[in-house]
Protein backbone atom coordinates (compact mmCIF):
# COMPACT_ATOMS: atom_id res chain seq x y z
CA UNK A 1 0.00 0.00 0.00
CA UNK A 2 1.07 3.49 -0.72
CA UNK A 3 -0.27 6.87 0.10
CA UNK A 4 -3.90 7.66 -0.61
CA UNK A 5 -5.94 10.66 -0.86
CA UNK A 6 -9.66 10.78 0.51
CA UNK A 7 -12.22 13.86 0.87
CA UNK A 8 -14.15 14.66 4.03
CA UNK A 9 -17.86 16.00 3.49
CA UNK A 10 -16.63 19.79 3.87
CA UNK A 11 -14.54 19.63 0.82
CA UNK A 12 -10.77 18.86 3.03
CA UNK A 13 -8.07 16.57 0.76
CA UNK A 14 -6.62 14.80 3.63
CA UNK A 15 -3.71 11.83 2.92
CA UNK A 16 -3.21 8.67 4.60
CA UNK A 17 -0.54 5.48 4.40
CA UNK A 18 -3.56 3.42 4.65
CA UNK A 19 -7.10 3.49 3.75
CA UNK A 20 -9.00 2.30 6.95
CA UNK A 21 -7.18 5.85 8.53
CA UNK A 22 -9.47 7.69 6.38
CA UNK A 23 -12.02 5.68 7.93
CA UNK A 24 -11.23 6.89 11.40
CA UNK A 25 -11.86 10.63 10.21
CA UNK A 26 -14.93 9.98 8.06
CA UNK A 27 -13.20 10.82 4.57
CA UNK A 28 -14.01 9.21 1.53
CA UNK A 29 -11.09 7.23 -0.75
CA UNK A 30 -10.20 9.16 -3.82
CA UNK A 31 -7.27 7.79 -4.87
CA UNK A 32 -3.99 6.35 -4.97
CA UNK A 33 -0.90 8.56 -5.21
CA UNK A 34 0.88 6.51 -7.18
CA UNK A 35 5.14 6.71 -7.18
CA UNK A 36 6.74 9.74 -8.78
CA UNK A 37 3.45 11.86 -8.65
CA UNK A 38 3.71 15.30 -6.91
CA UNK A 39 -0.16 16.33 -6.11
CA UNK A 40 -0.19 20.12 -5.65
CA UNK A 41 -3.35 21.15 -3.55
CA UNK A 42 -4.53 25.09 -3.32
CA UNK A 43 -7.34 26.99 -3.28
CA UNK A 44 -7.82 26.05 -7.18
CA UNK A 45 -8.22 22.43 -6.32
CA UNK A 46 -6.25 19.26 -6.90
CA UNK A 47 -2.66 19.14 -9.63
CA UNK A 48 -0.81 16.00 -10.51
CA UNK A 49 2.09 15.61 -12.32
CA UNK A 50 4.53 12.76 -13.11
CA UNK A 51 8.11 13.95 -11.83
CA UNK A 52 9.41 10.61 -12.05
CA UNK A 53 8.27 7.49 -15.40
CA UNK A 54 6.19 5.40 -13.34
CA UNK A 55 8.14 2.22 -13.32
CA UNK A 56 7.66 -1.47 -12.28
CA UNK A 57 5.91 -1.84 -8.87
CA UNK A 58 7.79 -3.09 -5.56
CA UNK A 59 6.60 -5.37 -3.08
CA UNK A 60 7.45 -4.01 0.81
CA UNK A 61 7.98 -5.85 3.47
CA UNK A 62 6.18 -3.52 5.80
């Protein structure tokens, strides 16, 4: 698992390591930040651009 981005009811982006977190503060799952993505968030909204070629997936021991 990676980090993930969920919305509360007011409109807050909030980010988690794990999706049940966003359970404990009643946000809904948006998405996955998948590696080498830099999400800009302001006033305007959400931005996502690739800083890194997404390359070949890595399991974690964690």
């Amino acid at each position: 698992m990676s980090l993930v981005m969920g919305r509360r009811s007011n409109g807050v982006i909030v980010f988690a390591s794990e999706t049940c977190a966003l359970d404990l503060i009643e946000a809904n799952y948006d998405r996955e930040v998948e590696p080498g993505k830099l999400l800009i968030v302001d006033k305007d909204g959400v931005q996502s651009t690739c800083l890194v070629p997404h390359s070949e997936p890595k399991s974690c021991v964690f």
